[in-house]
C-alpha atoms as a PDB file:
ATOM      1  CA  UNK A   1       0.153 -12.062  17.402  1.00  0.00           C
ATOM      2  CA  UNK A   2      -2.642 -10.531  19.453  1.00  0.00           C
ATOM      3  CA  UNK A   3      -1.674 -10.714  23.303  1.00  0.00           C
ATOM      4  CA  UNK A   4      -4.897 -12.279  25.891  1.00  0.00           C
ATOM      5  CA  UNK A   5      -7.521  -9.350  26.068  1.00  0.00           C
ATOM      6  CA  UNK A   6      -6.007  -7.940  22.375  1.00  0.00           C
ATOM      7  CA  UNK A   7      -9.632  -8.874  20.688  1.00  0.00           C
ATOM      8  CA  UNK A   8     -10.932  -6.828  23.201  1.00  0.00           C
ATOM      9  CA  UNK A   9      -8.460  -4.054  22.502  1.00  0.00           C
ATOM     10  CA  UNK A  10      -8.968  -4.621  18.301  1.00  0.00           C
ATOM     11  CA  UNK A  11     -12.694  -4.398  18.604  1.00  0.00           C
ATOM     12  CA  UNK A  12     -12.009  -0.973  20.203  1.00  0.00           C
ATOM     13  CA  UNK A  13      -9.945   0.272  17.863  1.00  0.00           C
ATOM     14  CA  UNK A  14     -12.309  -0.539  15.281  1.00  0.00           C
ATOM     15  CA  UNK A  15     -15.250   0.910  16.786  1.00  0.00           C
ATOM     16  CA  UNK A  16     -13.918   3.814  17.807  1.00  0.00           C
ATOM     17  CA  UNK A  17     -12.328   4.667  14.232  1.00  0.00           C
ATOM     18  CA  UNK A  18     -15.596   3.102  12.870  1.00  0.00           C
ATOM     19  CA  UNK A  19     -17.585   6.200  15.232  1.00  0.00           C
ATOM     20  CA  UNK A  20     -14.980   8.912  14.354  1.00  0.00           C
ATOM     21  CA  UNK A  21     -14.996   7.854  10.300  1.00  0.00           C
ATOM     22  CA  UNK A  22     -19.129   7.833  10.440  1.00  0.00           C
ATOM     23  CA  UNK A  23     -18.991  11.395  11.942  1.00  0.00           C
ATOM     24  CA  UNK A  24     -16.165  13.021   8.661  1.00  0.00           C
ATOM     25  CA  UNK A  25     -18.396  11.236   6.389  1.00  0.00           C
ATOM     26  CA  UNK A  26     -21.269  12.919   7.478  1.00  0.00           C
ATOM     27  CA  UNK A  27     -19.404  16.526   8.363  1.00  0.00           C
ATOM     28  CA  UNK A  28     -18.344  16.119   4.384  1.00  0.00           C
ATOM     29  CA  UNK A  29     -21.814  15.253   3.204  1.00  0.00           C
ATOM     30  CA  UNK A  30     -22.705  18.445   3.941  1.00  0.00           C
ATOM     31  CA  UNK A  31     -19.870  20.079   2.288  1.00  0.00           C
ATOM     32  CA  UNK A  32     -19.501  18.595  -1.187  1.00  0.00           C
ATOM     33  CA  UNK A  33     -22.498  16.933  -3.042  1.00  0.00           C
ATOM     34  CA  UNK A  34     -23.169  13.234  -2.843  1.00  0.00           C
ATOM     35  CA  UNK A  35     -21.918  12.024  -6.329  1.00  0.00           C
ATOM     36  CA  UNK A  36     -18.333  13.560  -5.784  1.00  0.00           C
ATOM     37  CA  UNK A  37     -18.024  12.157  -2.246  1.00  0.00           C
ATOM     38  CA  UNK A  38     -19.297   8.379  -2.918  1.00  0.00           C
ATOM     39  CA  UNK A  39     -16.470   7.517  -5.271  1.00  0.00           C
ATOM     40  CA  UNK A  40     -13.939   8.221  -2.286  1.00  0.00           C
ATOM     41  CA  UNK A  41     -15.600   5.149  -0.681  1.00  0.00           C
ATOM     42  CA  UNK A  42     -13.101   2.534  -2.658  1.00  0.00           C
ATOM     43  CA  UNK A  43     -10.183   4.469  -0.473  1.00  0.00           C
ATOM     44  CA  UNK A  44     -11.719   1.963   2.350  1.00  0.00           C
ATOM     45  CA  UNK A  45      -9.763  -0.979   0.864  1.00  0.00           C
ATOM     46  CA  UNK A  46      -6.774   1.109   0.375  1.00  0.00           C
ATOM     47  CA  UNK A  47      -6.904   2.770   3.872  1.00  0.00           C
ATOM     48  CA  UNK A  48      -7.642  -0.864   5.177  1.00  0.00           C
ATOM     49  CA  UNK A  49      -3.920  -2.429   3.490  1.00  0.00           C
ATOM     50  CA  UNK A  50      -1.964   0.919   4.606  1.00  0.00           C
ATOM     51  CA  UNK A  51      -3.182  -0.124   8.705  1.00  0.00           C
ATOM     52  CA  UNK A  52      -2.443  -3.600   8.194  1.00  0.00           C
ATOM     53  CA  UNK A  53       1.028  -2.637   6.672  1.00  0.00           C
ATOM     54  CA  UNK A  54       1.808   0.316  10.030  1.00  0.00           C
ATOM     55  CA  UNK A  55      -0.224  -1.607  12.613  1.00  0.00           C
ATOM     56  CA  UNK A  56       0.235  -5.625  11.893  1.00  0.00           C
ATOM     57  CA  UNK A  57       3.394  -5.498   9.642  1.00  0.00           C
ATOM     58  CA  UNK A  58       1.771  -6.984   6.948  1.00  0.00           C
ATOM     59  CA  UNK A  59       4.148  -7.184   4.008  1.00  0.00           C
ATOM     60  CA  UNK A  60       3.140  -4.949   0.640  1.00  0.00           C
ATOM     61  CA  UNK A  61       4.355  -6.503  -2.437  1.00  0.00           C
ATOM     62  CA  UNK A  62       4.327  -5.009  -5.857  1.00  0.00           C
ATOM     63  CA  UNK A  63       1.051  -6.179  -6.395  1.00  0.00           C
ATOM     64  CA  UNK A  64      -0.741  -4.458  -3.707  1.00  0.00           C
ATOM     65  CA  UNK A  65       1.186  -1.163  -5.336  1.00  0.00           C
ATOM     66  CA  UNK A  66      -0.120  -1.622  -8.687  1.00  0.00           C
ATOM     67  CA  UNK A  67      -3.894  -2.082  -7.188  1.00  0.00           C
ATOM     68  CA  UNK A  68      -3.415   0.901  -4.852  1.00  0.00           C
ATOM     69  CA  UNK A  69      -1.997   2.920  -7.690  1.00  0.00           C
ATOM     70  CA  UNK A  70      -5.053   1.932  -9.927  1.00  0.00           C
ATOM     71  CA  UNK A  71      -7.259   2.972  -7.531  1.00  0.00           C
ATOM     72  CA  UNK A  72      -5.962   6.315  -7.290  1.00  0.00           C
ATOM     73  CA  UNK A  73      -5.783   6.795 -10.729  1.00  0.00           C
ATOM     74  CA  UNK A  74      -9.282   5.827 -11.096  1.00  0.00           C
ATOM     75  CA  UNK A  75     -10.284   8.541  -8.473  1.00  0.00           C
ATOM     76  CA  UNK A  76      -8.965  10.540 -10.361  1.00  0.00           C
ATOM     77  CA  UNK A  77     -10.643  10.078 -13.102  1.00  0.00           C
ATOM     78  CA  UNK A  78     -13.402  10.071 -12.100  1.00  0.00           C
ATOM     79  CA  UNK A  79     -13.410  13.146 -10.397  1.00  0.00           C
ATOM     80  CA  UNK A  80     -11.459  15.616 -12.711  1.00  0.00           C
ATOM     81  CA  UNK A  81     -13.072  18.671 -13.758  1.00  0.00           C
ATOM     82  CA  UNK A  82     -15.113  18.232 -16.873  1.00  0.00           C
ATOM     83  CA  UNK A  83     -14.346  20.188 -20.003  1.00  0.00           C
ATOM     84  CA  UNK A  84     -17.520  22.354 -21.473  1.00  0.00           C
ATOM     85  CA  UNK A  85     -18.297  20.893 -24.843  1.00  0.00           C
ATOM     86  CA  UNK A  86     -17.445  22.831 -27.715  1.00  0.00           C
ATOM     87  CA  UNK A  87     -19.840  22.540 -30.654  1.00  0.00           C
END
């Protein structure tokens, strides 16, 4: 339950993660090329039921597991180093 004014304090929150989150996106757009760095974008979701689970108490069941674990492993597929082809 928010308390009165806790909108108030939520929007806050959110815009000032929302202001610190824009600025490491763009400090790591200049370190690592574009392609790498866009597939870390469907952490969002992830990051997103990991607040609502420390900060609201939201319950995670095994469901929300199995999704989070399929989105690391697709990460990390998509982002492991690719063998040179042999001919």
């Amino acid at each position: 339950m928010l308390f009165e004014g806790g909108f108030t304090f939520a929007n806050f929150l959110a815009d000032a993660f929302a202001i610190f989150l824009f600025i490491v996106w763009f400090w790591l757009m200049r370190r690592y090329p574009a392609a790498g760095l866009s597939s870390f974008a469907f952490l969002s979701p992830a990051f997103s039921v990991i607040c609502g689970w420390l900060i609201l108490g939201e319950s995670l069941t095994w469901k929300i597991f199995l999704a989070l674990g399929l989105i690391a492993v697709g990460l990390s597929v998509v982002n492991r180093p690719r063998r040179p082809r042999t001919a």
